[in-house]
PDB file of N, CA and C in Angstrom:
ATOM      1  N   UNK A   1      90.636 119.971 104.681  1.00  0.00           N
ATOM      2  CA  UNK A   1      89.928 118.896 105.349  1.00  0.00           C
ATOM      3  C   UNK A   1      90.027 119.103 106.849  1.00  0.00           C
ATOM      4  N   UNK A   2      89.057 118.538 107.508  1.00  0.00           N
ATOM      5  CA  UNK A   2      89.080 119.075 109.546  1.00  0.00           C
ATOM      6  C   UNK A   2      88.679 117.744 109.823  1.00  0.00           C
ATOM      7  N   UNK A   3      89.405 117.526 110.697  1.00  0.00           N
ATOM      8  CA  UNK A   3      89.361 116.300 111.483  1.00  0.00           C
ATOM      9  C   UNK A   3      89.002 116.240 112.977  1.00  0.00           C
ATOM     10  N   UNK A   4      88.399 115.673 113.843  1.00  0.00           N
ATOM     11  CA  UNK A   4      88.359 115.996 115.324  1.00  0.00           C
ATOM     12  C   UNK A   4      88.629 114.917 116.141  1.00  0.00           C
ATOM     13  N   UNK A   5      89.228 114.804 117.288  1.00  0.00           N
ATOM     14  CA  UNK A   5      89.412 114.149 117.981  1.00  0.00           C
ATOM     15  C   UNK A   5      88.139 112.933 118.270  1.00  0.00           C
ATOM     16  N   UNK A   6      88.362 111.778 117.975  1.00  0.00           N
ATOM     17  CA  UNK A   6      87.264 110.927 118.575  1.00  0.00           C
ATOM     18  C   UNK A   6      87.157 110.204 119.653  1.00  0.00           C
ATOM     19  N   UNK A   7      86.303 109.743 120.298  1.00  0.00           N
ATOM     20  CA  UNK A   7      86.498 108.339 120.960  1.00  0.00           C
ATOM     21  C   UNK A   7      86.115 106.706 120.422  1.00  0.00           C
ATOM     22  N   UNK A   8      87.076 105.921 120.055  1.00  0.00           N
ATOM     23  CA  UNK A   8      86.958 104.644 119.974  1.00  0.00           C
ATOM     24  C   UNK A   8      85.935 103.993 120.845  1.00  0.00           C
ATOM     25  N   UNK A   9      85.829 102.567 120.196  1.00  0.00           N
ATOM     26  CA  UNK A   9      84.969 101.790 121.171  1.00  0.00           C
ATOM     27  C   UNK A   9      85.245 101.005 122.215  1.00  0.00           C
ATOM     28  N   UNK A  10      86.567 101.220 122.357  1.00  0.00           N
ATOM     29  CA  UNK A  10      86.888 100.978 123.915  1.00  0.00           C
ATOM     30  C   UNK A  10      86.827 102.411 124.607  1.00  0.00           C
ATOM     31  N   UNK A  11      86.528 103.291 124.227  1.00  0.00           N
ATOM     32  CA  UNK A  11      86.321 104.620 125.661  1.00  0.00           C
ATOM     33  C   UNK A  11      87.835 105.324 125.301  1.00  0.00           C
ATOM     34  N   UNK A  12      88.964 104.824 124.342  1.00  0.00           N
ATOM     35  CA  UNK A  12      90.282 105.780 124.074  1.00  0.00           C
ATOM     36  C   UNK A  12      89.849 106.950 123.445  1.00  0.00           C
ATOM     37  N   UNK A  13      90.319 108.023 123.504  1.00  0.00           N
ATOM     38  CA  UNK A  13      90.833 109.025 122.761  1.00  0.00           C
ATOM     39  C   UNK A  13      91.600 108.946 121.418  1.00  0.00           C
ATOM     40  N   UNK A  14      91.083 109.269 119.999  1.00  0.00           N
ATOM     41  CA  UNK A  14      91.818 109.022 119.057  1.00  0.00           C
ATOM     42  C   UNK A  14      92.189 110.327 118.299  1.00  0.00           C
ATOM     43  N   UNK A  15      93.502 110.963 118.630  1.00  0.00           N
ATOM     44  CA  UNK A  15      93.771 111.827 118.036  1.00  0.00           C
ATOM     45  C   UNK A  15      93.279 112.390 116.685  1.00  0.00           C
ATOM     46  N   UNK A  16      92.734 113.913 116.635  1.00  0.00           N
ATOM     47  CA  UNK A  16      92.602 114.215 115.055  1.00  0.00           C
ATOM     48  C   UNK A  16      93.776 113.654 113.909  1.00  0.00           C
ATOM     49  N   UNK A  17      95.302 114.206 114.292  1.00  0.00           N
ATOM     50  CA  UNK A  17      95.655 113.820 113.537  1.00  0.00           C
ATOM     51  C   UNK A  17      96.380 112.424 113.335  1.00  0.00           C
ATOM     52  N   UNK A  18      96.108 111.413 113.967  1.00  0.00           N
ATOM     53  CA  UNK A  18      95.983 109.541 113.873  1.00  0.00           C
ATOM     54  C   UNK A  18      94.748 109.737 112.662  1.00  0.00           C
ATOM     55  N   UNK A  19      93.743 110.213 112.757  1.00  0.00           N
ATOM     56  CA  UNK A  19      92.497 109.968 112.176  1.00  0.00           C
ATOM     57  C   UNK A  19      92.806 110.554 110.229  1.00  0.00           C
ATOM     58  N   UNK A  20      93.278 112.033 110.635  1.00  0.00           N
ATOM     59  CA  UNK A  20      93.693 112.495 109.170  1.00  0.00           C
ATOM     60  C   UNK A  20      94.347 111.463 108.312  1.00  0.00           C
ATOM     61  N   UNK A  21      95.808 111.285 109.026  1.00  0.00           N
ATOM     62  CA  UNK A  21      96.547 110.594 108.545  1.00  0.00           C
ATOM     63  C   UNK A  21      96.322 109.598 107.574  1.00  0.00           C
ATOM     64  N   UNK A  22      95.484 108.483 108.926  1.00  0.00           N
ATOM     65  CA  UNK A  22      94.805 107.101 108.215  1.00  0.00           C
ATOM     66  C   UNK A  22      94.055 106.928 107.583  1.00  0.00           C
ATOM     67  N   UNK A  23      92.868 108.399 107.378  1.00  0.00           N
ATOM     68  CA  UNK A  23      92.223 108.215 105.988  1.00  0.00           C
ATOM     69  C   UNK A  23      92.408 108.561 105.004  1.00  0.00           C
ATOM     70  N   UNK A  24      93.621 109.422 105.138  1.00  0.00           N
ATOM     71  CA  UNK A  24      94.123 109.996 103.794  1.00  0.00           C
ATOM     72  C   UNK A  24      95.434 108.355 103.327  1.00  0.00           C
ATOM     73  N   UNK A  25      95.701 107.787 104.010  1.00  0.00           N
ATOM     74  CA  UNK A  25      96.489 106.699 103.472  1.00  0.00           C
ATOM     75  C   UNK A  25      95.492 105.340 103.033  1.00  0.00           C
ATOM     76  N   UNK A  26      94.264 105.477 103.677  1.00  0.00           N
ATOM     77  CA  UNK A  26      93.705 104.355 103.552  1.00  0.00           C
ATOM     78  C   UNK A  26      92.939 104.850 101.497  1.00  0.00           C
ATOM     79  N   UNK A  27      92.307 106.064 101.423  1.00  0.00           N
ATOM     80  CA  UNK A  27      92.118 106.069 100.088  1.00  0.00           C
ATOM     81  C   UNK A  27      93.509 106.168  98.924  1.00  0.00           C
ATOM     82  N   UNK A  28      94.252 106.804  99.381  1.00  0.00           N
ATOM     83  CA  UNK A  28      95.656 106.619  98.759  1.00  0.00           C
ATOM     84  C   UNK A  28      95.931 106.243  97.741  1.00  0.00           C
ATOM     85  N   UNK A  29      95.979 105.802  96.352  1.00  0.00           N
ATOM     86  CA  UNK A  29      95.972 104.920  95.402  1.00  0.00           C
ATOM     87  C   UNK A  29      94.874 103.860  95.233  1.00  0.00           C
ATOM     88  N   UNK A  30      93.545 103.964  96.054  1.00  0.00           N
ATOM     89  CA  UNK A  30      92.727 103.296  95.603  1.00  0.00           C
ATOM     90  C   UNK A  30      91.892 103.684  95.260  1.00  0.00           C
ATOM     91  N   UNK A  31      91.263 104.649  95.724  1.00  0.00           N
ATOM     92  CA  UNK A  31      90.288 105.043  95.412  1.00  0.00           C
ATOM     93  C   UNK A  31      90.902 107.296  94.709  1.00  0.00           C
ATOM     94  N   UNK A  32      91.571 107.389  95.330  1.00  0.00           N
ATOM     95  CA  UNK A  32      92.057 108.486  94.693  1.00  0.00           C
ATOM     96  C   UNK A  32      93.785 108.790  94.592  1.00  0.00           C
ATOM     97  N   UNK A  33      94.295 109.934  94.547  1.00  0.00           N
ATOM     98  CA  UNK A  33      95.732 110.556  94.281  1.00  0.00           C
ATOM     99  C   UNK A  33      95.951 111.674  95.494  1.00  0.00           C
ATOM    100  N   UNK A  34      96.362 111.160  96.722  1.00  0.00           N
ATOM    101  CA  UNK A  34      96.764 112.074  97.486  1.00  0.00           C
ATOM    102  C   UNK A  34      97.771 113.061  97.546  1.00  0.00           C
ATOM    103  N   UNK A  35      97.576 114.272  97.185  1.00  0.00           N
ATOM    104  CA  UNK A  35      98.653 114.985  96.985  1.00  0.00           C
ATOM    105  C   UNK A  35      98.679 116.375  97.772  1.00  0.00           C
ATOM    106  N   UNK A  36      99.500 116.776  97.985  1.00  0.00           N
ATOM    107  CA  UNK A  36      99.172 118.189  98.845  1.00  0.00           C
ATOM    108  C   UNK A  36      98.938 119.235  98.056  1.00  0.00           C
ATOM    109  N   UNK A  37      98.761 120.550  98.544  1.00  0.00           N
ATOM    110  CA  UNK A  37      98.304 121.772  98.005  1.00  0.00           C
ATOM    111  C   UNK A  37      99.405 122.154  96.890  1.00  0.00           C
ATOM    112  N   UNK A  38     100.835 122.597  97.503  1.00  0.00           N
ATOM    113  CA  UNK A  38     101.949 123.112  96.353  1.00  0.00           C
ATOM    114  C   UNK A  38     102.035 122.376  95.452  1.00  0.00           C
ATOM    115  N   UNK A  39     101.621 120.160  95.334  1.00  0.00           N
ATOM    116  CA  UNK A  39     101.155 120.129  94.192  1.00  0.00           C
ATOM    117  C   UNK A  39     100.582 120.345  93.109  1.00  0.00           C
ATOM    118  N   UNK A  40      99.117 120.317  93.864  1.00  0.00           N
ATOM    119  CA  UNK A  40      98.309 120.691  92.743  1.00  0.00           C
ATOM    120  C   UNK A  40      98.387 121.850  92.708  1.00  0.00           C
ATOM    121  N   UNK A  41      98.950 123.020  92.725  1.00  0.00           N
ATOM    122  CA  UNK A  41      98.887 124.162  92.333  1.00  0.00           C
ATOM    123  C   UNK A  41      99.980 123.863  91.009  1.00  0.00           C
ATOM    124  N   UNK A  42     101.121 123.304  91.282  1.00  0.00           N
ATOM    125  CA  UNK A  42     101.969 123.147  89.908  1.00  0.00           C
ATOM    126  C   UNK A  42     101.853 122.613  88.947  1.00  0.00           C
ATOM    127  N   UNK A  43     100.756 121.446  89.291  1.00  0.00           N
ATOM    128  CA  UNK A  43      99.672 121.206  87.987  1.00  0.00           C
ATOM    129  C   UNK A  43      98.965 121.929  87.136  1.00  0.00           C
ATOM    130  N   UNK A  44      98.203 122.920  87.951  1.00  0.00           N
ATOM    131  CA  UNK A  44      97.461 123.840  87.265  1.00  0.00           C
ATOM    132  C   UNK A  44      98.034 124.943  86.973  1.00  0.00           C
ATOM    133  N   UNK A  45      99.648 125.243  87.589  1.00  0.00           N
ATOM    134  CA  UNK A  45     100.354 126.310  87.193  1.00  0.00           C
ATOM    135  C   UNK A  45     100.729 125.913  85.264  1.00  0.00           C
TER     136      UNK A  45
END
């Protein structure tokens, strides 16, 4: 996944990774299963 630096609507700077972070926590158990790579590889191992 690639993330890029944005600007908010006050004119801030919002770090890529503030942005990764919070959308990977905001779907999290609701809408999916966040897991990293060496997980799912031991799944499918």
């Amino acid at each position: 996944t690639a993330c890029y630096n944005t600007k908010a609507i006050n004119g801030e700077i919002i770090d890529c990774e503030v942005i990764y972070k919070t959308s990977l926590a905001s779907i999290n158990k609701e809408f999916a299963t966040v897991i990293d790579s060496n997980e799912l590889f031991n799944l499918i191992d």
